[in-house]
N, C-alpha and C. Protein backbone atom coordinates (compact mmCIF):
# COMPACT_ATOMS: atom_id res chain seq x y z
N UNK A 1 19.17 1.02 2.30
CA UNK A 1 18.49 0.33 3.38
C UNK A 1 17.84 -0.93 2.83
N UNK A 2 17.75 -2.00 3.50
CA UNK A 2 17.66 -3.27 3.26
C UNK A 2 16.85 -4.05 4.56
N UNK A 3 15.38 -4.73 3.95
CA UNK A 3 14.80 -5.37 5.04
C UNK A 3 15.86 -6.53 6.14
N UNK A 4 16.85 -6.67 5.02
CA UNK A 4 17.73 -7.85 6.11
C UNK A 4 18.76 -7.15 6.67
N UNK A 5 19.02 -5.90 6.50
CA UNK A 5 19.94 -4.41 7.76
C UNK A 5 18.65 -4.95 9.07
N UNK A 6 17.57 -5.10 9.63
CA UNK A 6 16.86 -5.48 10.57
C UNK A 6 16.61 -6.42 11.09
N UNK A 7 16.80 -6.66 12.43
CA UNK A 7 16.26 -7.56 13.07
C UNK A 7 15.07 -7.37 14.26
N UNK A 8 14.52 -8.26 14.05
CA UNK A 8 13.48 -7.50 14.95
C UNK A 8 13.18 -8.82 16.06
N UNK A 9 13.17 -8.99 17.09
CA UNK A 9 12.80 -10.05 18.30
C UNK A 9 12.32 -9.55 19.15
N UNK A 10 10.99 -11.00 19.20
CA UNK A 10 10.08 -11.06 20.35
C UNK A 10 11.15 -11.64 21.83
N UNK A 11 10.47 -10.90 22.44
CA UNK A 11 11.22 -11.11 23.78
C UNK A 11 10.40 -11.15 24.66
N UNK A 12 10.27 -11.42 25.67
CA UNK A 12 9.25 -11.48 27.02
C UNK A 12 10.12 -11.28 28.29
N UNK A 13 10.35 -9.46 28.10
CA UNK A 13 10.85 -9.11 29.10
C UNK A 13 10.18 -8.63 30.32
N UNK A 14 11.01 -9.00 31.82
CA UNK A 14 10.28 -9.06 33.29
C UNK A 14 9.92 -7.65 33.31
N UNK A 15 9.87 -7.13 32.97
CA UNK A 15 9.71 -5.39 32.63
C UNK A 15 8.04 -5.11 32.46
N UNK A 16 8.03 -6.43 31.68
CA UNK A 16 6.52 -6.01 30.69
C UNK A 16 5.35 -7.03 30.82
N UNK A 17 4.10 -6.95 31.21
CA UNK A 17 2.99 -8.03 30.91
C UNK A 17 3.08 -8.68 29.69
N UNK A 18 3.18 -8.01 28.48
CA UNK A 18 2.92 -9.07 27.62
C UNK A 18 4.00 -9.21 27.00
N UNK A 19 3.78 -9.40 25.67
CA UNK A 19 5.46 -10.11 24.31
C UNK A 19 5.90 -8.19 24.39
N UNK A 20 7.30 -7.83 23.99
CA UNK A 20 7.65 -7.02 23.37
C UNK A 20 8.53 -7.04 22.05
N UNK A 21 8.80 -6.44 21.28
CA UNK A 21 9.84 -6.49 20.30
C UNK A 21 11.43 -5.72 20.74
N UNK A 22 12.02 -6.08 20.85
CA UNK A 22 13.46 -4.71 20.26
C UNK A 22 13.61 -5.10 18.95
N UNK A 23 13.98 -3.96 18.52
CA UNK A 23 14.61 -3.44 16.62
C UNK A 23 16.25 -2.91 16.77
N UNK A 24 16.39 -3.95 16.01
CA UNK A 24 17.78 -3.45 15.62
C UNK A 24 18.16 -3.12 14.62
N UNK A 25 18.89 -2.24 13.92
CA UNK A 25 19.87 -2.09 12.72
C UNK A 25 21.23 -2.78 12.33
N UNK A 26 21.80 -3.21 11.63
CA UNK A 26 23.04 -3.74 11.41
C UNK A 26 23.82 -3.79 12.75
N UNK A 27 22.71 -4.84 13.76
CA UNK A 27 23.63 -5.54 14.71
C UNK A 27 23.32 -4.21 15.63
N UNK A 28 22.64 -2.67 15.67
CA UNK A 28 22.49 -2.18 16.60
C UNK A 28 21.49 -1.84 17.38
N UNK A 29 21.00 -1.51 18.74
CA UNK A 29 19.86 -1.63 18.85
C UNK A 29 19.39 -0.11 18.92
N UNK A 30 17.82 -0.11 18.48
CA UNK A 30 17.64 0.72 18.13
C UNK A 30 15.86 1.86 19.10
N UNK A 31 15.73 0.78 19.59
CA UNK A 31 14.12 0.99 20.24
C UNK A 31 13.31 -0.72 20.48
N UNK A 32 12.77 -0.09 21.62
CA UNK A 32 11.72 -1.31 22.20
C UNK A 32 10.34 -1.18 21.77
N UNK A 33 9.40 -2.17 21.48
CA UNK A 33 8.06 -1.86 21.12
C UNK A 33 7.20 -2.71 21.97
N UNK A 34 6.50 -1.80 23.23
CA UNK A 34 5.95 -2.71 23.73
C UNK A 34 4.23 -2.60 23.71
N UNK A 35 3.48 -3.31 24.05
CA UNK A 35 1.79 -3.53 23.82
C UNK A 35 1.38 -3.82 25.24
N UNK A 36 1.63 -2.99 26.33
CA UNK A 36 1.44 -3.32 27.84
C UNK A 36 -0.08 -3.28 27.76
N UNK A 37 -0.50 -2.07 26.58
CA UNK A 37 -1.61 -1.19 26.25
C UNK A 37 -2.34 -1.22 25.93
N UNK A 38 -1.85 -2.73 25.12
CA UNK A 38 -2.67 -3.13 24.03
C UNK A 38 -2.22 -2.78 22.28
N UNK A 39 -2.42 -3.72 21.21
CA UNK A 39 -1.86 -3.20 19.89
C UNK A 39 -2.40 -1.87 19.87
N UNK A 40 -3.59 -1.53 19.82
CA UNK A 40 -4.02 0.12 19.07
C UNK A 40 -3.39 0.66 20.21
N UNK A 41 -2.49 0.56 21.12
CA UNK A 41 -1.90 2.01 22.10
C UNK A 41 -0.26 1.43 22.06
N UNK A 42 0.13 1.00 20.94
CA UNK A 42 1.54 0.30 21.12
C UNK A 42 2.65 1.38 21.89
N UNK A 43 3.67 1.40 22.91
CA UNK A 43 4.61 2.09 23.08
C UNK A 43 5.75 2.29 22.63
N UNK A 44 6.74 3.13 22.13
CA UNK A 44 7.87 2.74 21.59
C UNK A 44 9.33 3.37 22.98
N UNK A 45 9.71 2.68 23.27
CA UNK A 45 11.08 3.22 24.27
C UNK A 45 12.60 3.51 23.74
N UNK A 46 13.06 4.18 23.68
CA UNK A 46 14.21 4.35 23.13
C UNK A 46 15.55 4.23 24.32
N UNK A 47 16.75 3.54 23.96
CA UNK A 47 17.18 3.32 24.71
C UNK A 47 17.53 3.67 26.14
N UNK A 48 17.63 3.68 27.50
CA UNK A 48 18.28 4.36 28.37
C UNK A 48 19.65 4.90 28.59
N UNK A 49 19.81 5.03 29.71
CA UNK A 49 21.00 5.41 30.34
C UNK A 49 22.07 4.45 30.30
N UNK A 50 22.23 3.22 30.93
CA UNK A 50 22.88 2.38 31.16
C UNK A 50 22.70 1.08 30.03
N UNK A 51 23.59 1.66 28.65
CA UNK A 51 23.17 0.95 27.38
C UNK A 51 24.82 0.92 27.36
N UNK A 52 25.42 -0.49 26.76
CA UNK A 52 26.43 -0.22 26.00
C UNK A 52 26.88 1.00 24.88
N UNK A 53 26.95 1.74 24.51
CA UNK A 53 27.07 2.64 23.73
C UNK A 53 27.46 2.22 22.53
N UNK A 54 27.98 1.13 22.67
CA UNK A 54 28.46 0.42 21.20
C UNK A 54 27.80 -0.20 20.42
N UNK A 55 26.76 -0.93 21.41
CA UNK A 55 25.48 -1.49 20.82
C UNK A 55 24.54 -0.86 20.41
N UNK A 56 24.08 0.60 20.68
CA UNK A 56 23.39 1.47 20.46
C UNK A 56 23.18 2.66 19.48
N UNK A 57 22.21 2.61 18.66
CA UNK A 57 22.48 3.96 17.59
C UNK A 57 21.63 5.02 18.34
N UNK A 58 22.52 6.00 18.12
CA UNK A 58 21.99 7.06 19.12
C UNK A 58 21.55 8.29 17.28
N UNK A 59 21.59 7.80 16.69
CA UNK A 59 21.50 8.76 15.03
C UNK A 59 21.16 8.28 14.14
N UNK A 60 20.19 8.18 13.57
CA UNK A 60 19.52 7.05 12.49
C UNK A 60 18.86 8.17 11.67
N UNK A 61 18.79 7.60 10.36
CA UNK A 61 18.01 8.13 9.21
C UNK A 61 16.61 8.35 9.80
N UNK A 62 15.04 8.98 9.50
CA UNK A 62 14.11 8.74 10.21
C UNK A 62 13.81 8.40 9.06
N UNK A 63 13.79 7.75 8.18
CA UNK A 63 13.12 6.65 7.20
C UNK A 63 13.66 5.33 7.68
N UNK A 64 15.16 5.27 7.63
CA UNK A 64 15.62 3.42 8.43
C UNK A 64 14.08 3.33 10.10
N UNK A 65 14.56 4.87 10.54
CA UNK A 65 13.83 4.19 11.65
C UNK A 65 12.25 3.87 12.01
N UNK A 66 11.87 4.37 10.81
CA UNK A 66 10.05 4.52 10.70
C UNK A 66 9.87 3.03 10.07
N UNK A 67 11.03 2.68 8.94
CA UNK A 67 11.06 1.12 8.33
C UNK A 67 11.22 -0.11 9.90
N UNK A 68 12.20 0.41 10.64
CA UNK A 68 11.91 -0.64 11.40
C UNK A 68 11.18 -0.57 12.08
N UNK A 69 10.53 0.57 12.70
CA UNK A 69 9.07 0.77 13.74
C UNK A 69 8.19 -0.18 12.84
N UNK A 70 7.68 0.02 11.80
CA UNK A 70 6.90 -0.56 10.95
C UNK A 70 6.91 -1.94 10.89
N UNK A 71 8.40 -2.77 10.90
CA UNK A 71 8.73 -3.65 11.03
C UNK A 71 8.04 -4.55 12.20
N UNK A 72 8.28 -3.93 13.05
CA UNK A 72 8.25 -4.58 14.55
C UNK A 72 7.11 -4.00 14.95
N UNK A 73 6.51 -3.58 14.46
CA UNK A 73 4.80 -3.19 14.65
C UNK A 73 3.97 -4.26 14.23
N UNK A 74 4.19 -4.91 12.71
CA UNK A 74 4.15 -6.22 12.33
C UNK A 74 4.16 -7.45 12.70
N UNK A 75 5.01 -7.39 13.54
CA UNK A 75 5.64 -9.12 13.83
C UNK A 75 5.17 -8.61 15.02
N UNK A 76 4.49 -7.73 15.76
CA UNK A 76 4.43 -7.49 17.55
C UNK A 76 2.74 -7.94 17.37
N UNK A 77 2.26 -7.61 16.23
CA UNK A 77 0.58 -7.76 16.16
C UNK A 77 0.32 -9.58 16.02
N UNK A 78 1.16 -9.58 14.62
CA UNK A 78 1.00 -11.11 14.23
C UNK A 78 1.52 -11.74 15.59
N UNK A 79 2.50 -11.90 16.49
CA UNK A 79 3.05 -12.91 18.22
C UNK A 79 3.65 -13.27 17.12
N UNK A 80 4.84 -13.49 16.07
CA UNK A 80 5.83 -14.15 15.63
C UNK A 80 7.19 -13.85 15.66
């Protein structure tokens, strides 16, 4: 596992009051991180129903995926 296997982007989806993140893995996506709540109550969403399946890891290590929660917990506090 490798910090550059992640991408992590701010997005400002109509979904949400404020910035959110999605996390991806090598190009897949992996969970949303949003702060509707505020940082100390951050939410994490995991994909839905109506997801490409191809784009989506539905099976991840839970170390890759705690590295990118961590990730995008980061860059969701700092707004970068």
């Amino acid at each position: 596992m490798n910090e550059s296997d992640f991408e992590i982007l701010l997005v400002s989806a109509s979904d949400y009051e404020k910035l959110t993140v999605e996390i991806f893995y090598k190009g897949k996506f992996i969970a949303l991180l949003n702060q509707d709540e505020g940082v100390d109550n951050l939410k994490i969403e995991l994909s839905g129903e109506n997801v490409d399946e191809d784009m989506v890891l539905r099976k991840i290590d839970l170390d890759v995926f705690l590295t990118g929660v961590e990730l995008a917990k980061q860059k969701i506090i700092k707004g970068v």
